[in-house]
PDB file of N, CA and C in Angstrom:
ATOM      1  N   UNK A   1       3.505  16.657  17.609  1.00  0.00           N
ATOM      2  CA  UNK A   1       2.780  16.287  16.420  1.00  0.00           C
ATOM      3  C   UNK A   1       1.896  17.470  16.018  1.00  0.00           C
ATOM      4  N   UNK A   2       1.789  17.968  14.385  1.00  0.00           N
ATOM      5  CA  UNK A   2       1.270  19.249  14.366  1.00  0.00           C
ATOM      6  C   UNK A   2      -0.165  18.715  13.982  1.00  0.00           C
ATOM      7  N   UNK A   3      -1.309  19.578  13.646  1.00  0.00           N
ATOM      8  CA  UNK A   3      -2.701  19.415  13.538  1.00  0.00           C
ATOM      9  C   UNK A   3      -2.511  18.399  12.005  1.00  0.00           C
ATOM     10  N   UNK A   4      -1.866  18.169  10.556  1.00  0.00           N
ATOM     11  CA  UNK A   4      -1.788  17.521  10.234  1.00  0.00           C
ATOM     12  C   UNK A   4      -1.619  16.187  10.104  1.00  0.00           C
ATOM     13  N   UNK A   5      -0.572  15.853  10.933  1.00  0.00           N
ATOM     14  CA  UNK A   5      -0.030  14.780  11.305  1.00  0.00           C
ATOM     15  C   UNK A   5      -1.225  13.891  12.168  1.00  0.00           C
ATOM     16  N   UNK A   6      -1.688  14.382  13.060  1.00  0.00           N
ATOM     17  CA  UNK A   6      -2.737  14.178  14.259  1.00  0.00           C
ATOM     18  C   UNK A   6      -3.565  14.037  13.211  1.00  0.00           C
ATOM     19  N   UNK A   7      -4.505  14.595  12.490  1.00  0.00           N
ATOM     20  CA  UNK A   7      -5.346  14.153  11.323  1.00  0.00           C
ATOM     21  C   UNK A   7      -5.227  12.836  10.585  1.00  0.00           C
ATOM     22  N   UNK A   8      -4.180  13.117  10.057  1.00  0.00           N
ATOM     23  CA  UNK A   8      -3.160  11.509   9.168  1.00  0.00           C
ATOM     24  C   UNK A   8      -3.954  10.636   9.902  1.00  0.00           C
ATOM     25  N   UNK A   9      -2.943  10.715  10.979  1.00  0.00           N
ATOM     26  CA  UNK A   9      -3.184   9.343  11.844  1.00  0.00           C
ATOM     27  C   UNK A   9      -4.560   9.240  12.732  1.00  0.00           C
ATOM     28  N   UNK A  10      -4.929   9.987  12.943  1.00  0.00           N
ATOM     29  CA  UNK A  10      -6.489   9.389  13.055  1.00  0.00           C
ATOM     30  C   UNK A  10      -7.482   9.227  12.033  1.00  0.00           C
ATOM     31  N   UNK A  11      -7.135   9.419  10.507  1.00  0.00           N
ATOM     32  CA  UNK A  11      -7.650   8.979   9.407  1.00  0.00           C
ATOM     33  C   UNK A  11      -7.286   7.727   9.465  1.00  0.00           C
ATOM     34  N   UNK A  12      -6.027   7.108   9.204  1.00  0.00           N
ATOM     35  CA  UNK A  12      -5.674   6.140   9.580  1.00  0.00           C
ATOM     36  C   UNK A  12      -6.092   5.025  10.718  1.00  0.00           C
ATOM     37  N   UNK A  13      -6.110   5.596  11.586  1.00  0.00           N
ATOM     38  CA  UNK A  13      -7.393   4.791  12.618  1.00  0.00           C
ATOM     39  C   UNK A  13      -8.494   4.343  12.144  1.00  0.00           C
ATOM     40  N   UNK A  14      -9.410   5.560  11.721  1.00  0.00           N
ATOM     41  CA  UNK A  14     -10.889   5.031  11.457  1.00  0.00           C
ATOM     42  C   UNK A  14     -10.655   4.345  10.475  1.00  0.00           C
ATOM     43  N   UNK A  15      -9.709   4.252   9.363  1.00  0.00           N
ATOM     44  CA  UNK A  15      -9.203   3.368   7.919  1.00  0.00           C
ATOM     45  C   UNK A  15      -9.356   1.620   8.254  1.00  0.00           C
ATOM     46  N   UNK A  16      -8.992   1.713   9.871  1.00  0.00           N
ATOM     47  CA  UNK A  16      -8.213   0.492   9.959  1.00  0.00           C
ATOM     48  C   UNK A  16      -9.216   0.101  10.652  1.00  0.00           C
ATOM     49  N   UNK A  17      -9.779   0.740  11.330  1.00  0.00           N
ATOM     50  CA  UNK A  17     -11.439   0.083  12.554  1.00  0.00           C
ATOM     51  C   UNK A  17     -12.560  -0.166  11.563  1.00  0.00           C
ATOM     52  N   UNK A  18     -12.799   0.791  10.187  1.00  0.00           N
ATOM     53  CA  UNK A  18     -13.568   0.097   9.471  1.00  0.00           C
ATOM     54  C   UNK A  18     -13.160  -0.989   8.654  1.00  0.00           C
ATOM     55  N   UNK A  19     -11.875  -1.535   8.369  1.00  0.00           N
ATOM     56  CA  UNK A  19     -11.692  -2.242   7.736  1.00  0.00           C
ATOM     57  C   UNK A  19     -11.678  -3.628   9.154  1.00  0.00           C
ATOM     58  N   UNK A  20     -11.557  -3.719   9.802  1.00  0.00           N
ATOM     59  CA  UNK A  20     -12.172  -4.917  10.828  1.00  0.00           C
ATOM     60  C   UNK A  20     -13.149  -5.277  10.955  1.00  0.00           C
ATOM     61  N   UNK A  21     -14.006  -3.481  10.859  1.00  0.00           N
ATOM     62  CA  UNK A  21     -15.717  -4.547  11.375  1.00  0.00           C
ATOM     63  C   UNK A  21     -15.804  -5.282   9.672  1.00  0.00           C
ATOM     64  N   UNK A  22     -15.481  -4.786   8.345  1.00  0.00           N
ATOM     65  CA  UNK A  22     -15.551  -5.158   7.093  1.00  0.00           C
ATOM     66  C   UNK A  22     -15.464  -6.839   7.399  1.00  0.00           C
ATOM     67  N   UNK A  23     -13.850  -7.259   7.670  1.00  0.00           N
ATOM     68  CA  UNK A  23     -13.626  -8.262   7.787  1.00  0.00           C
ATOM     69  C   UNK A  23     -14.244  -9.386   8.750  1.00  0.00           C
ATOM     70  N   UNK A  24     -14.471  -8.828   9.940  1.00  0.00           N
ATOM     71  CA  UNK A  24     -15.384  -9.550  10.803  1.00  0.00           C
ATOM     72  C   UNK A  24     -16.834  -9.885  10.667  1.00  0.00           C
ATOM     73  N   UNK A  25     -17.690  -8.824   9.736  1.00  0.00           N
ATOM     74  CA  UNK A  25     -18.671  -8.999   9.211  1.00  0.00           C
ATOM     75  C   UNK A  25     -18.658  -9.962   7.874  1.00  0.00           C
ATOM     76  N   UNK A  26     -17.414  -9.739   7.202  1.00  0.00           N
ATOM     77  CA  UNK A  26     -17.542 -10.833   6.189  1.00  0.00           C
ATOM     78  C   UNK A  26     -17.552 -12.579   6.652  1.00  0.00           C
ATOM     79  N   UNK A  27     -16.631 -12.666   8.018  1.00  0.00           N
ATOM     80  CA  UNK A  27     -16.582 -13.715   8.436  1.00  0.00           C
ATOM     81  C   UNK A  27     -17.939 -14.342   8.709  1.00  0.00           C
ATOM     82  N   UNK A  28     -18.670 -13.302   9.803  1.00  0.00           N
ATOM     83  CA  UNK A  28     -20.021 -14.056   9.846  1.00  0.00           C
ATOM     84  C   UNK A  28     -20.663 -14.119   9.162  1.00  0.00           C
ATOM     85  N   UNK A  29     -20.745 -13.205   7.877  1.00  0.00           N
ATOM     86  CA  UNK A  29     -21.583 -13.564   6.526  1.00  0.00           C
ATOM     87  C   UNK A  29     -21.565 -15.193   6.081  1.00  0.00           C
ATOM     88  N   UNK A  30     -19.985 -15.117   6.218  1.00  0.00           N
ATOM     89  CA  UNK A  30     -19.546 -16.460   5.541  1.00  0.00           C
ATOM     90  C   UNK A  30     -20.329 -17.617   6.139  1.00  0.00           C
ATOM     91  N   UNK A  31     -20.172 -17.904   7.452  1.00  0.00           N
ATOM     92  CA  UNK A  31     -21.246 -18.375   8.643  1.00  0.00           C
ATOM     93  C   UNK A  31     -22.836 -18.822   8.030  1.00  0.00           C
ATOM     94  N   UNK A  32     -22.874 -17.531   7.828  1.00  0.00           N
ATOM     95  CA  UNK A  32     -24.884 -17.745   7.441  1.00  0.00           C
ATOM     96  C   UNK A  32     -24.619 -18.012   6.236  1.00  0.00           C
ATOM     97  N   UNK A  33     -24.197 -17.918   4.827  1.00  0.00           N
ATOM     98  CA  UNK A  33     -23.808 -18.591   3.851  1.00  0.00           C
ATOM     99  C   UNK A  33     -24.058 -19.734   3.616  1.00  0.00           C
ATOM    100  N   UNK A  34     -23.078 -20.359   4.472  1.00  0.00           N
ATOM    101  CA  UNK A  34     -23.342 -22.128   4.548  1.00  0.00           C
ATOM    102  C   UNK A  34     -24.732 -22.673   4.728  1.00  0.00           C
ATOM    103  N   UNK A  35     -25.488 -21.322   5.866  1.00  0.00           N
ATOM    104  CA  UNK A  35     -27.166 -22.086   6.059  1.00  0.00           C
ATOM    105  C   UNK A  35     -26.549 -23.283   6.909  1.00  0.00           C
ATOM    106  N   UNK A  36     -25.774 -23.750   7.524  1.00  0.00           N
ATOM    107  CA  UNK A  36     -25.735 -24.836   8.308  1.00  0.00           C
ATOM    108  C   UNK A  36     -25.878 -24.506  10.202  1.00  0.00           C
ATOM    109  N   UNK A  37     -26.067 -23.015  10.175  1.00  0.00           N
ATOM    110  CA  UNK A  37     -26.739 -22.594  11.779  1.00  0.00           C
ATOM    111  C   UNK A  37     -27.580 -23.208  12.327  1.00  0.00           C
ATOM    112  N   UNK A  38     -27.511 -23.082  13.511  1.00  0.00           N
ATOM    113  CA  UNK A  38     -28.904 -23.642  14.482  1.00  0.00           C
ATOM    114  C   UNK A  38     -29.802 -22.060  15.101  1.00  0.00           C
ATOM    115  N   UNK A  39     -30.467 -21.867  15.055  1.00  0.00           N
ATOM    116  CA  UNK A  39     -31.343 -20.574  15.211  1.00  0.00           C
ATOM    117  C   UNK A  39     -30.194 -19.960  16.184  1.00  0.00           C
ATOM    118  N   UNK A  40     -30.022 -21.103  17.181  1.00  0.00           N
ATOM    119  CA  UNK A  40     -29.404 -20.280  18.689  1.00  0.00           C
ATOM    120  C   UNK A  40     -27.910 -19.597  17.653  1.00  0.00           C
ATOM    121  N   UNK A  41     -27.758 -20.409  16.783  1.00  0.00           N
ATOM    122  CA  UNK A  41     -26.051 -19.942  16.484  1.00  0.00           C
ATOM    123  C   UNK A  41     -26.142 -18.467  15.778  1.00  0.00           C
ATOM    124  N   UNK A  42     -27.814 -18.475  14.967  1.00  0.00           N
ATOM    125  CA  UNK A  42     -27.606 -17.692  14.104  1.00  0.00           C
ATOM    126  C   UNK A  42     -28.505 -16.102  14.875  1.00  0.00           C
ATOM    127  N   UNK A  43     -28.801 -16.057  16.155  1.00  0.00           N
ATOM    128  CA  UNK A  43     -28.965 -15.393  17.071  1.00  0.00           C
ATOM    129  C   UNK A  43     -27.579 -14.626  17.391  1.00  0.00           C
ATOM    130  N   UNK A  44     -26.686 -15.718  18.218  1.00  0.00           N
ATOM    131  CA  UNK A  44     -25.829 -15.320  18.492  1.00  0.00           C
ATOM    132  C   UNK A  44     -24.869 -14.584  17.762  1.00  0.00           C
ATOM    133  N   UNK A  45     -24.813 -14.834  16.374  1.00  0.00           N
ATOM    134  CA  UNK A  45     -24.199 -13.899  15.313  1.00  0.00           C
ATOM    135  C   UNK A  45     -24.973 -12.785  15.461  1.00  0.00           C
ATOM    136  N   UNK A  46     -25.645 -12.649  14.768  1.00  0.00           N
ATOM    137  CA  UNK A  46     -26.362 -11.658  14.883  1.00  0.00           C
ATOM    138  C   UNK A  46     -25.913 -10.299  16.428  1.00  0.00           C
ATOM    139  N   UNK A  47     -26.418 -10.869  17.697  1.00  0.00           N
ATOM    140  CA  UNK A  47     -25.418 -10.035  18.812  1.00  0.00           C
ATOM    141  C   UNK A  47     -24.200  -9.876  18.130  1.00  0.00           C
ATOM    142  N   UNK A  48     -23.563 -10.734  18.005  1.00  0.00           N
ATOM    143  CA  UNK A  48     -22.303 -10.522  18.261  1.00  0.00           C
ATOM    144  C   UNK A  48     -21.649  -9.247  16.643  1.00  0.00           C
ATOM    145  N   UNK A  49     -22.762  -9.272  15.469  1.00  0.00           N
ATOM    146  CA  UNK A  49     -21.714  -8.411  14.641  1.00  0.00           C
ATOM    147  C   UNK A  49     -22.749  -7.038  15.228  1.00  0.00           C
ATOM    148  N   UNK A  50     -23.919  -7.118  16.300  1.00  0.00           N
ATOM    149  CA  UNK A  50     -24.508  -5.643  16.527  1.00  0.00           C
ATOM    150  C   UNK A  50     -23.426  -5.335  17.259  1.00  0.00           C
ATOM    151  N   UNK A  51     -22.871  -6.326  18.573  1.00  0.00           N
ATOM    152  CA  UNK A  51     -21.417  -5.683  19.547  1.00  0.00           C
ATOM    153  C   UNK A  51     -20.413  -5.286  18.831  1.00  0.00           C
ATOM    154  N   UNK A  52     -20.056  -5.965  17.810  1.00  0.00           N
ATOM    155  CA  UNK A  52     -19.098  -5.170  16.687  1.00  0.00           C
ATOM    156  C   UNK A  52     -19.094  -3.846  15.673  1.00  0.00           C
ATOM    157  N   UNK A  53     -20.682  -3.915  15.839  1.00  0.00           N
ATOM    158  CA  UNK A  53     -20.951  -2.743  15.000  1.00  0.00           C
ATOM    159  C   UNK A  53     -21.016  -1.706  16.116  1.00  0.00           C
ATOM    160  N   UNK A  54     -21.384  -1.937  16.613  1.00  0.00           N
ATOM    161  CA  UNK A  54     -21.817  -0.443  18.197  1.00  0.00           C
ATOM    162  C   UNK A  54     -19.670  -0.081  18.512  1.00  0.00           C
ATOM    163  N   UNK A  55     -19.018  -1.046  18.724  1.00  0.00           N
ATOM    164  CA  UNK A  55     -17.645  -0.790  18.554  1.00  0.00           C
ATOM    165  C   UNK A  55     -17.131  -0.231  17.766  1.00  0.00           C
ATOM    166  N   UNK A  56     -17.575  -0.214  16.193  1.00  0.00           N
ATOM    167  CA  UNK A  56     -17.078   0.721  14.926  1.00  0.00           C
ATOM    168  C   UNK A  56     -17.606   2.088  15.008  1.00  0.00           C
ATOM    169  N   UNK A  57     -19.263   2.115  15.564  1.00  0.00           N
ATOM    170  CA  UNK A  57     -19.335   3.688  15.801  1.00  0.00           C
ATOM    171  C   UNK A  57     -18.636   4.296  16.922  1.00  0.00           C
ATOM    172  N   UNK A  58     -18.756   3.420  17.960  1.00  0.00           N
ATOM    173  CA  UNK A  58     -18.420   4.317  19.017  1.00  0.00           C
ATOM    174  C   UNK A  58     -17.128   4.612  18.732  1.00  0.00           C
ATOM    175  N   UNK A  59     -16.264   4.039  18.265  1.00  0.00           N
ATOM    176  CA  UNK A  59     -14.749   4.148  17.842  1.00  0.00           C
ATOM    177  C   UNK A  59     -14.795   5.128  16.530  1.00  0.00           C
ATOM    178  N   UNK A  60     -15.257   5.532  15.836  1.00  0.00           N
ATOM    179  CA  UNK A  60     -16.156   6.199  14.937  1.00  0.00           C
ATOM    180  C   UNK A  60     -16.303   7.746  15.682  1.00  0.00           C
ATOM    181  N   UNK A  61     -17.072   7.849  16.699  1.00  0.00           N
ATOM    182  CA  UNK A  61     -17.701   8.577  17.434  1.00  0.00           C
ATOM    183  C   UNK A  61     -16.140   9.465  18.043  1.00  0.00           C
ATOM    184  N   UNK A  62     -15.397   8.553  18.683  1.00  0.00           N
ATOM    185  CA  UNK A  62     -14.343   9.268  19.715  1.00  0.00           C
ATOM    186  C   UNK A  62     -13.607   9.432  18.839  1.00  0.00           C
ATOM    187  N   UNK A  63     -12.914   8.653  17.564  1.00  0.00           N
ATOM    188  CA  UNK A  63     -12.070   9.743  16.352  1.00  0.00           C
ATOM    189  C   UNK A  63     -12.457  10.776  16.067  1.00  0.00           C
ATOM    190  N   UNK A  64     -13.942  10.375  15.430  1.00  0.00           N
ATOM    191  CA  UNK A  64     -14.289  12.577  15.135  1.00  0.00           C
ATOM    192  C   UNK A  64     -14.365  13.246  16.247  1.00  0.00           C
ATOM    193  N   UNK A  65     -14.283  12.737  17.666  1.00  0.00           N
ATOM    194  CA  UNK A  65     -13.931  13.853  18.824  1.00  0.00           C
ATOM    195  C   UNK A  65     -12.527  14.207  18.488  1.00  0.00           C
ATOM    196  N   UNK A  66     -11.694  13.778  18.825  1.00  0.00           N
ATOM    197  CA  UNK A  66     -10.340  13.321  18.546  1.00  0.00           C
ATOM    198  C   UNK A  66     -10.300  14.722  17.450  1.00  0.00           C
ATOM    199  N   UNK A  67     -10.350  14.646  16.281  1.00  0.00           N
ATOM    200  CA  UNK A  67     -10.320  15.641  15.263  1.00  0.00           C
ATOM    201  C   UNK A  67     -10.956  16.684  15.570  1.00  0.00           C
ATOM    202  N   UNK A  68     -12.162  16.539  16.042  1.00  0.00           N
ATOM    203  CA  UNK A  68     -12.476  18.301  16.354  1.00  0.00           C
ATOM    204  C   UNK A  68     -11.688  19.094  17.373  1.00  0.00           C
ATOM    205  N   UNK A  69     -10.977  18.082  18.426  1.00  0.00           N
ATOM    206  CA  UNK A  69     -10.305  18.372  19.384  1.00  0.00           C
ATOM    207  C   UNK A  69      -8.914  19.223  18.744  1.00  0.00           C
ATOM    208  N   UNK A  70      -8.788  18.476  17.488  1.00  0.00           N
ATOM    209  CA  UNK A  70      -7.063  18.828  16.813  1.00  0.00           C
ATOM    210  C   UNK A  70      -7.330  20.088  16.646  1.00  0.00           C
ATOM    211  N   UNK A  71      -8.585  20.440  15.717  1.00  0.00           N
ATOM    212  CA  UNK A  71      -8.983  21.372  14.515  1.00  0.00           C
ATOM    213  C   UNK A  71      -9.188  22.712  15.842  1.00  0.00           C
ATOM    214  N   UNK A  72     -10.034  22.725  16.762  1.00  0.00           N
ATOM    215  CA  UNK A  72     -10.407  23.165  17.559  1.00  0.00           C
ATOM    216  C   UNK A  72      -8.704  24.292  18.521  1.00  0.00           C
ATOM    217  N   UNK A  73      -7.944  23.129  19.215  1.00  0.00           N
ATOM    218  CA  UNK A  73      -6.945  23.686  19.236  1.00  0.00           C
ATOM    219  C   UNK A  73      -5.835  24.210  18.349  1.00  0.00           C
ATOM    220  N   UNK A  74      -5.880  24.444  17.407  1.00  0.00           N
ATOM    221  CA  UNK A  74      -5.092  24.648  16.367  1.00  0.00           C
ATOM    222  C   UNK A  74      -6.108  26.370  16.066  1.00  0.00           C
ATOM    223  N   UNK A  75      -7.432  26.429  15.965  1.00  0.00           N
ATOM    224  CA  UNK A  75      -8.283  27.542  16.061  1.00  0.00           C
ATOM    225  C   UNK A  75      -7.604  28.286  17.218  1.00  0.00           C
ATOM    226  N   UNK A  76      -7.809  27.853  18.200  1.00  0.00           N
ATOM    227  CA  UNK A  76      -7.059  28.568  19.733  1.00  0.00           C
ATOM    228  C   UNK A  76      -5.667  28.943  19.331  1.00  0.00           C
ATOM    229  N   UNK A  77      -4.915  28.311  19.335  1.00  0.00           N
ATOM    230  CA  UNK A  77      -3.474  28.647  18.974  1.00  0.00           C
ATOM    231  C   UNK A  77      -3.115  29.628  17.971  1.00  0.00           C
ATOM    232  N   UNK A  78      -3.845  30.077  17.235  1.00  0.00           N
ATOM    233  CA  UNK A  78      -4.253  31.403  15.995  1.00  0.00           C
ATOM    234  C   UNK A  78      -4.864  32.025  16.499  1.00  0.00           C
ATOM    235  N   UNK A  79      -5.796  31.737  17.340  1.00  0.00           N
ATOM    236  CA  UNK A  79      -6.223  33.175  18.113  1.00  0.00           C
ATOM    237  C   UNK A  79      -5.190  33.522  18.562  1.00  0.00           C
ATOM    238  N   UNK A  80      -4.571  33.170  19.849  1.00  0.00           N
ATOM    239  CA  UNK A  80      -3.809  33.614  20.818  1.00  0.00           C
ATOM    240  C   UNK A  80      -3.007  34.074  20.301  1.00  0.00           C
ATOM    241  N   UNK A  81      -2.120  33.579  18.698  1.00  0.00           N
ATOM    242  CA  UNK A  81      -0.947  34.848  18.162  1.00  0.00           C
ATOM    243  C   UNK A  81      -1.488  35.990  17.830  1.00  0.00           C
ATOM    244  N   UNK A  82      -2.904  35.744  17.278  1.00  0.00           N
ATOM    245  CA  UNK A  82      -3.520  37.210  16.563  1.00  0.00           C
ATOM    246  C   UNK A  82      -3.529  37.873  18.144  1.00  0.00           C
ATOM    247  N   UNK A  83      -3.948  37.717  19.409  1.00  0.00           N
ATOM    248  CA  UNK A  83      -4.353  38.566  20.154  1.00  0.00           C
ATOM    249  C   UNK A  83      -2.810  39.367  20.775  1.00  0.00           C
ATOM    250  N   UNK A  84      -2.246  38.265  20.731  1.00  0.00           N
ATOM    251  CA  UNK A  84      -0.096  38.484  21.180  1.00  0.00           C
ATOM    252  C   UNK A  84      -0.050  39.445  20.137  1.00  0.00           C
ATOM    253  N   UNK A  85      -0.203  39.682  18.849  1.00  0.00           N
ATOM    254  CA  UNK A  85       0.160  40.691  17.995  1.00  0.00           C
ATOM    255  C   UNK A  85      -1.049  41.856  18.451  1.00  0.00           C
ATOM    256  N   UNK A  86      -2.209  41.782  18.617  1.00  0.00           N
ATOM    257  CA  UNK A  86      -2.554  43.106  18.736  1.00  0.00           C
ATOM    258  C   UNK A  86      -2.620  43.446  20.375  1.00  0.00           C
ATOM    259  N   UNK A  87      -1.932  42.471  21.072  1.00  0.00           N
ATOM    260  CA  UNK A  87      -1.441  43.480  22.509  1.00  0.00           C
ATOM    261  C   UNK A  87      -0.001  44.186  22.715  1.00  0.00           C
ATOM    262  N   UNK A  88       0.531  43.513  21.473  1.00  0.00           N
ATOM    263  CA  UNK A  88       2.040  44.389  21.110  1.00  0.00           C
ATOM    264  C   UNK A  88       1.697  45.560  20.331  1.00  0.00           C
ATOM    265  N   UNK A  89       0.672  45.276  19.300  1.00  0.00           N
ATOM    266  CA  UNK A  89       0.483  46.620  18.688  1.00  0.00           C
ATOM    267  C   UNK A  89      -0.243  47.945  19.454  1.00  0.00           C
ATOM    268  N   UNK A  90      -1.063  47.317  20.194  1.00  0.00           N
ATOM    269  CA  UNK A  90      -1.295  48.206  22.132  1.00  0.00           C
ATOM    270  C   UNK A  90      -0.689  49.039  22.746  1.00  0.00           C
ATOM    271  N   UNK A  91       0.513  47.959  22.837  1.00  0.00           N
ATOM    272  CA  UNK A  91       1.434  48.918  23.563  1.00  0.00           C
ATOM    273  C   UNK A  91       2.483  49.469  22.364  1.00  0.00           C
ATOM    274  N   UNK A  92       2.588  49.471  21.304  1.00  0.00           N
ATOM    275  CA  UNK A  92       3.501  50.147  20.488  1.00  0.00           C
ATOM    276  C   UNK A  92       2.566  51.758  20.436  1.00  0.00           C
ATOM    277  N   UNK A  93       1.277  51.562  19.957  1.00  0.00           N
ATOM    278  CA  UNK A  93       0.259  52.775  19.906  1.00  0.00           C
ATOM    279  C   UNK A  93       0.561  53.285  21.546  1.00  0.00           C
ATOM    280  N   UNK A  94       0.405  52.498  22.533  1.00  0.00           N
ATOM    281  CA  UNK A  94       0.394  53.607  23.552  1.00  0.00           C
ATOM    282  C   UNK A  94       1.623  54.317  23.990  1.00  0.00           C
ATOM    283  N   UNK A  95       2.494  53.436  23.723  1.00  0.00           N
ATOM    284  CA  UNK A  95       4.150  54.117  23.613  1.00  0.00           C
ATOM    285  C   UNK A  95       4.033  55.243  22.723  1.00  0.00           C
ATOM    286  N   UNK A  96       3.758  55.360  20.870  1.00  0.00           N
ATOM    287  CA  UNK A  96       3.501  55.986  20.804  1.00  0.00           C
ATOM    288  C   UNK A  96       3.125  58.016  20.989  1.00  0.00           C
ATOM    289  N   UNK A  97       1.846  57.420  21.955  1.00  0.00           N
ATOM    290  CA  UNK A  97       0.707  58.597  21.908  1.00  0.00           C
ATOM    291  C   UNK A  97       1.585  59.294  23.166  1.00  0.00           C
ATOM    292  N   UNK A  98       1.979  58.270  24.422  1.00  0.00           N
ATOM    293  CA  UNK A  98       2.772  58.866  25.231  1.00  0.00           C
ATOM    294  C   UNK A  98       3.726  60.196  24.524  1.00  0.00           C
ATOM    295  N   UNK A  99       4.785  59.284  23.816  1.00  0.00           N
ATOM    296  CA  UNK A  99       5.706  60.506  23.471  1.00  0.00           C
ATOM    297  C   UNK A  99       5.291  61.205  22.912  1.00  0.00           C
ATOM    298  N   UNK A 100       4.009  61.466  21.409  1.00  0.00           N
ATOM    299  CA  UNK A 100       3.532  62.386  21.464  1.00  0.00           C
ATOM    300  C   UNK A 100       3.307  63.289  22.565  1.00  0.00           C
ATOM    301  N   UNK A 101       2.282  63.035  23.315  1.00  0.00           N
ATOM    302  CA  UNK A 101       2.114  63.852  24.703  1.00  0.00           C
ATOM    303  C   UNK A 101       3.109  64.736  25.548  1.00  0.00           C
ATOM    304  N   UNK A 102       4.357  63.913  25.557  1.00  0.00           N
ATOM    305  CA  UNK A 102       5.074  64.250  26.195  1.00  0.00           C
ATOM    306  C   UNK A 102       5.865  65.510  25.142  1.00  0.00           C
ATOM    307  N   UNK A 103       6.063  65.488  24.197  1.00  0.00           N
ATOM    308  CA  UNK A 103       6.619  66.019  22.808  1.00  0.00           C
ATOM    309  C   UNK A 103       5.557  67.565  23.365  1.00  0.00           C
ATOM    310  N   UNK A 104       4.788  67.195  23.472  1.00  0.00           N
ATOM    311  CA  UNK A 104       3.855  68.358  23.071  1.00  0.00           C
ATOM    312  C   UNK A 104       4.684  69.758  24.635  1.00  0.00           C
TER     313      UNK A 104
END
């Protein structure tokens, strides 16, 4: 999978993890809406969309690792041709200067 593709689809991820907590938060909206809670119920919502929300960042959190990880190796992998081309061009110059030398 190239650094694009790997992007896509972890755009796609976070697309789809925010669109859950969306939906799960609308559910318990719906909940307190009615006003028909008992404190304890409307406590317990409450935890329960902060455990959902701490799940969207942290899931949040390890995608943009995830991507810097792509972006990051994909940086490395362009180094390493630029450095493969100027240790060939190294030894082409020292091949080169040799036969000069030797010429002389």
């Amino acid at each position: 999978m190239d650094q694009k593709q790997a992007l896509q689809r972890l755009q796609k991820i976070r697309k789809e993890n925010d669109e859950a907590y969306l939906k799960a938060k609308a559910f318990m909206d719906g909940f307190r809406a009615r006003g028909q809670l008992s404190k304890e119920d409307n406590e317990m919502l409450f935890l329960m969309e902060f455990v959902i929300k701490g799940f969207k960042n942290h899931g949040s959190d390890i995608i943009t690792a995830f991507e810097n990880q792509v972006r990051f190796n994909e940086v490395i992998n362009n180094f390493q041709t630029k450095l493969n081309e100027l240790e060939e061009e190294i030894q082409h110059l020292k091949k080169t200067l040799d036969k000069m030398y030797q010429d002389k």
